[in-house]
Protein backbone atom coordinates (compact mmCIF):
# COMPACT_ATOMS: atom_id res chain seq x y z
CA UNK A 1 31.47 99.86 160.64
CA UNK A 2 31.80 99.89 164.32
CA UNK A 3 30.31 103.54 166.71
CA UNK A 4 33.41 105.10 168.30
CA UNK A 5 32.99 107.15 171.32
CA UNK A 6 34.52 110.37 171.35
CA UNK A 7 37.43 110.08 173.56
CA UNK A 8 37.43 113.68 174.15
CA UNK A 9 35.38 116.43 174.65
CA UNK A 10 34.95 120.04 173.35
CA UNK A 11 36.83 122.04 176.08
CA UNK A 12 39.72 119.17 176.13
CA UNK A 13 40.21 119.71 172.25
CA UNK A 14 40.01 123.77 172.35
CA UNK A 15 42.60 123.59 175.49
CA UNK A 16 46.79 122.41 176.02
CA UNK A 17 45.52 119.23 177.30
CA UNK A 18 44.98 117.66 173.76
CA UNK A 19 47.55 118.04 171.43
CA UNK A 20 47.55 118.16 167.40
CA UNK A 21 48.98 114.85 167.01
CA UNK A 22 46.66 113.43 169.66
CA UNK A 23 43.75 114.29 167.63
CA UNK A 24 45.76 113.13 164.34
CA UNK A 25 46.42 109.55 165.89
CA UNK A 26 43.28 109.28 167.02
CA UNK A 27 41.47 110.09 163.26
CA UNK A 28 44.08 108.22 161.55
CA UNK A 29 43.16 104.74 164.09
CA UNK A 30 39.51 105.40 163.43
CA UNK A 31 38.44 107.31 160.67
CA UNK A 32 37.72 105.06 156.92
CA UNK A 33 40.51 104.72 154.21
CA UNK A 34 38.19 107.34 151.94
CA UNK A 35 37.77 110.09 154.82
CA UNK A 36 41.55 110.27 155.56
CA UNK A 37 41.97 111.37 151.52
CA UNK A 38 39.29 113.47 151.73
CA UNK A 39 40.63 115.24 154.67
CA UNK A 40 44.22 115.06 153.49
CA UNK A 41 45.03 112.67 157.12
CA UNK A 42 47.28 109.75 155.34
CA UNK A 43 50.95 110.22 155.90
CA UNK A 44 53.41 110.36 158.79
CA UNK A 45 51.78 111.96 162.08
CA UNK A 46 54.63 114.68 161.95
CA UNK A 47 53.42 115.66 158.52
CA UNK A 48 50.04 115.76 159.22
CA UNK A 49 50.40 118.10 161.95
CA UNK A 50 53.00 119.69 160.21
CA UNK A 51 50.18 121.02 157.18
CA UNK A 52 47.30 121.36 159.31
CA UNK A 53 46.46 123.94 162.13
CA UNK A 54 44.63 122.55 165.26
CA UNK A 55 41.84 124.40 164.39
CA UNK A 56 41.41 122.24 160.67
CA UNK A 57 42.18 118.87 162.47
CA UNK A 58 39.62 119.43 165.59
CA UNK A 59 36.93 120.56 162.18
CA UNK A 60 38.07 116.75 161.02
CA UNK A 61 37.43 115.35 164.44
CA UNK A 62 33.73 116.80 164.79
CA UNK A 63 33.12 115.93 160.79
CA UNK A 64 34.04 112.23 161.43
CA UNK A 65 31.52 111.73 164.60
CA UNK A 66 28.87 113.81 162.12
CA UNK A 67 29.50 112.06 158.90
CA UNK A 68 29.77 108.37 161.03
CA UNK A 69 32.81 107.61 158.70
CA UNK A 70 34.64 105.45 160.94
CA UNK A 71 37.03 102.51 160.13
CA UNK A 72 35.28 98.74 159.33
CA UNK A 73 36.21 96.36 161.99
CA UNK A 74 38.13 94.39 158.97
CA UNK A 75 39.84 97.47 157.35
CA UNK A 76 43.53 98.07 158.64
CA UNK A 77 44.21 101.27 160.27
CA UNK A 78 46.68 103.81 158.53
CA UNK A 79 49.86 102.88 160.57
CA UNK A 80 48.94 99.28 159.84
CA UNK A 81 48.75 99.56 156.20
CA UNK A 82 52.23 101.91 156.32
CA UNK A 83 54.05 98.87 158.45
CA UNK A 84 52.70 96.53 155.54
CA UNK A 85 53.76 98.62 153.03
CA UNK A 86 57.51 98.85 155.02
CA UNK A 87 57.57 95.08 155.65
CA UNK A 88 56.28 94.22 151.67
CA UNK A 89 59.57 97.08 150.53
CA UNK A 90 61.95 95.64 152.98
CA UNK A 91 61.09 91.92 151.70
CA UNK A 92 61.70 92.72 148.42
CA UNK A 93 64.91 94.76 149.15
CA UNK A 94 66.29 91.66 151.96
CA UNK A 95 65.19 89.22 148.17
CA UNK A 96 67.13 91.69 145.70
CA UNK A 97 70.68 91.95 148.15
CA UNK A 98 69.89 87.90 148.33
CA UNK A 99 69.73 87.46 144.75
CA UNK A 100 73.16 90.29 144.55
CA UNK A 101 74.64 88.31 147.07
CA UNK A 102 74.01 84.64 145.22
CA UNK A 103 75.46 86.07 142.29
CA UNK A 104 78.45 87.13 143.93
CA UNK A 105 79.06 83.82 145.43
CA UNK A 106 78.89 81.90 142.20
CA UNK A 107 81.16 84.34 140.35
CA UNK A 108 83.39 82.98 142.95
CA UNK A 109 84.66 86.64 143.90
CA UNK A 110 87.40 86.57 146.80
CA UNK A 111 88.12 89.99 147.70
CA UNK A 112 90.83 89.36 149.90
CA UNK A 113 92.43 87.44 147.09
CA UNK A 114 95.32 89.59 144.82
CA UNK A 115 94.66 89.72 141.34
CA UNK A 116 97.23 87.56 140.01
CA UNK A 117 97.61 89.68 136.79
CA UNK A 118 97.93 92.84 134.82
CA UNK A 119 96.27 94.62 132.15
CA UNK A 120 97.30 97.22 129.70
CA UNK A 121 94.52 98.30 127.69
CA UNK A 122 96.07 98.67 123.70
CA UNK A 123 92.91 100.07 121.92
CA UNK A 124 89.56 100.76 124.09
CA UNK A 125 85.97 98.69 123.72
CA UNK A 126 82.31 99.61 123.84
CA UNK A 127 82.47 100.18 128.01
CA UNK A 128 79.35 98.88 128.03
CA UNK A 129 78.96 95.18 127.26
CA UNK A 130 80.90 93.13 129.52
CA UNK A 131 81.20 89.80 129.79
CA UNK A 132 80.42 87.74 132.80
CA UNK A 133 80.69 84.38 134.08
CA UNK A 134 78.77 81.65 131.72
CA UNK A 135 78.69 83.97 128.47
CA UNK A 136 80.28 82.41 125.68
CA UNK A 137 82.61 84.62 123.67
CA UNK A 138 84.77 84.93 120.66
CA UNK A 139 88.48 86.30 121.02
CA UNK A 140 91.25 86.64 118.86
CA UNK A 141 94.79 86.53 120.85
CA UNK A 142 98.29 85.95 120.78
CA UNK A 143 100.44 84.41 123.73
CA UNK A 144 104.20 84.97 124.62
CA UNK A 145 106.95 84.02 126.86
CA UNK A 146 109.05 86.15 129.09
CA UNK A 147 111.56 86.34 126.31
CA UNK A 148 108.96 87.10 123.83
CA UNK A 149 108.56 84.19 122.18
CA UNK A 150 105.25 83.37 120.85
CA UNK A 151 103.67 80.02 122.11
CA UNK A 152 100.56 80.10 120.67
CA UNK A 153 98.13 82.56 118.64
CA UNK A 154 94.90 82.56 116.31
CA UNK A 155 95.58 85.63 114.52
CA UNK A 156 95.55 85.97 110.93
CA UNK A 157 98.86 84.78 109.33
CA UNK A 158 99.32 87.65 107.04
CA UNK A 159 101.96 85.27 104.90
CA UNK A 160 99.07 82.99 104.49
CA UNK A 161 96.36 85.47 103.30
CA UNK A 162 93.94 83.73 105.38
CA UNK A 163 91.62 85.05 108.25
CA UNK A 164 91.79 82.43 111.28
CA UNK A 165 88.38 82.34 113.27
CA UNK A 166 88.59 83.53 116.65
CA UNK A 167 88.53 81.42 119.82
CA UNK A 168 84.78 80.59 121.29
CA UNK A 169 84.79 79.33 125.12
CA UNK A 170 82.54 80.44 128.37
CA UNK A 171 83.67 82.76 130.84
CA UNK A 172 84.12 81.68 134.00
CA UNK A 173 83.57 77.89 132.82
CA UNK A 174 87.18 76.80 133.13
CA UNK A 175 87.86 76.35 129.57
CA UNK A 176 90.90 78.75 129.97
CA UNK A 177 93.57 79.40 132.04
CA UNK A 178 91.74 81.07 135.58
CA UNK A 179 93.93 84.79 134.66
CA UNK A 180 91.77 84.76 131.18
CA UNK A 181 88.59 83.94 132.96
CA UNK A 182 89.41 86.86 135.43
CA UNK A 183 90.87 89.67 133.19
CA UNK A 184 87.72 89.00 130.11
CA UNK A 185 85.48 90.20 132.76
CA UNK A 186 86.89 93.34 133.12
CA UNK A 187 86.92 93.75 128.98
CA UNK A 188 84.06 94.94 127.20
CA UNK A 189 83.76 94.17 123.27
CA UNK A 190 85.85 95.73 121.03
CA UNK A 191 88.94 96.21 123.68
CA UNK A 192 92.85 94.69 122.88
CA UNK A 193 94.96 94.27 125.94
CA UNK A 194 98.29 93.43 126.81
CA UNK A 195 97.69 91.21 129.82
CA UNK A 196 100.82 89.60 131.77
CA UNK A 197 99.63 86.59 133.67
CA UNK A 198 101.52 85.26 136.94
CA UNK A 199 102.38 81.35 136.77
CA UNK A 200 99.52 81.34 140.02
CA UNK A 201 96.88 81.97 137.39
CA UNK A 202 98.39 81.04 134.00
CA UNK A 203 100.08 77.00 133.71
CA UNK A 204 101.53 77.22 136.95
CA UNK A 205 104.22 74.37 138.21
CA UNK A 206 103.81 71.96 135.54
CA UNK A 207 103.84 74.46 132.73
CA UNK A 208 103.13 72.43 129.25
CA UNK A 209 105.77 69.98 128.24
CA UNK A 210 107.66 71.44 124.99
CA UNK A 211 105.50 74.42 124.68
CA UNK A 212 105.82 76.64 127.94
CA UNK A 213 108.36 76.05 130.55
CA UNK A 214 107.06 75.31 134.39
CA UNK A 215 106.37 78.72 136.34
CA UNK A 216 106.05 80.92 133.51
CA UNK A 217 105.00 84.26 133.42
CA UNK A 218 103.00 84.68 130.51
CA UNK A 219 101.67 88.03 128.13
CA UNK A 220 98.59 87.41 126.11
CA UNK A 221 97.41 90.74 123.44
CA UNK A 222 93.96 89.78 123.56
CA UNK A 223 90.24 91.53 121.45
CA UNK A 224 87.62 90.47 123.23
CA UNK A 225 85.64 90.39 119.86
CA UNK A 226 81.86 89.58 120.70
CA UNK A 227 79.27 88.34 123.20
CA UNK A 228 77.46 85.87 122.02
């Protein structure tokens, strides 16, 4: 460890032209690691001169030059370590809003963009599982024209006794019309909803020949029914 010459002298550190936080900086740039926790010096200046009295911090100012307990040329100061300590938190917050940020983009979120459908929840999920894009799921639905005609549907044909089993696809994937991969990801398991989906989002101009008409607006009544 290196000598340090006392930078000031008895009379200067009893009078007004040393102040507590000049005698604070001065022990926390000099003194070793183990003598600032045994003195109670690590922190923010402002709180160190905040807990002690001038009296207690000029008694840790005469104990370092007695004791010899000075900083190794190789050991950071206090305010060093603190900045590394800042720099190592910030890093790891700037990695965590890039990670929240790359997740964002490939859920493909435009905020600008109107939804281009509605939901009317019919019986309430979980509110806690979710789904989100790339999870596969199961749901059982049934789809309908404006006029209320039903197109299509995998729900159990009570005439027929038999239990249909429900649909499996990935979120998000583009298995399904883009208003199913939007509205599932505001469903948790368990919900039924009555969701109304604008031509935009649903079959648009073409529509499906024989089936659903060109610029349709469409209802599903969809359980979201498990993540799997």
């Amino acid at each position: 460890m290196a000598e340090v010459a006392a930078p000031f002298t008895n009379e200067q550190l009893h009078g007004d032209e040393v102040s507590k936080k000049d005698i604070a900086t001065f022990l926390q740039s000099n003194a070793s690691e183990q003598f600032l926790l045994n003195h109670k010096l690590k922190g923010a200046i402002k709180n160190v001169t905040k807990n002690k009295t001038k009296e207690q911090l000029i008694d840790d100012y005469n104990q370092l030059f007695t004791t010899k307990a000075f900083r190794a040329t190789d050991e950071p100061s206090a305010d060093t370590a603190a900045v590394k300590e800042a720099t190592k938190t910030a890093s790891s917050v700037s990695k965590d809003v890039k990670k929240a940020t790359e997740k964002t983009k490939k859920l493909d979120i435009k905020s600008d963009e109107p939804a281009k459908y509605t939901k009317k929840i019919l019986k309430a999920g979980n509110k806690a599982a979710f789904p989100q894009k790339g999870d596969e799921v199961e749901c059982y639905y049934t789809g309908k024209l404006s006029d209320g005609k039903v197109f299509d549907t995998n729900v159990e044909d009570p005439k027929k006794g038999k239990k249909n089993p429900p649909l499996k696809f990935k979120v998000g994937a583009g298995k399904v019309i883009r208003g199913w991969d939007e509205a599932l990801q505001t469903m948790s398991v368990g919900e039924k909803a009555e969701i109304v989906i604008q031509p935009e989002w649903a079959y648009g101009k073409k529509g499906i020949e024989g089936k659903i008409p060109p610029n349709s607006t469409l209802t599903f009544e969809v359980e979201l029914v498990n993540i799997l």
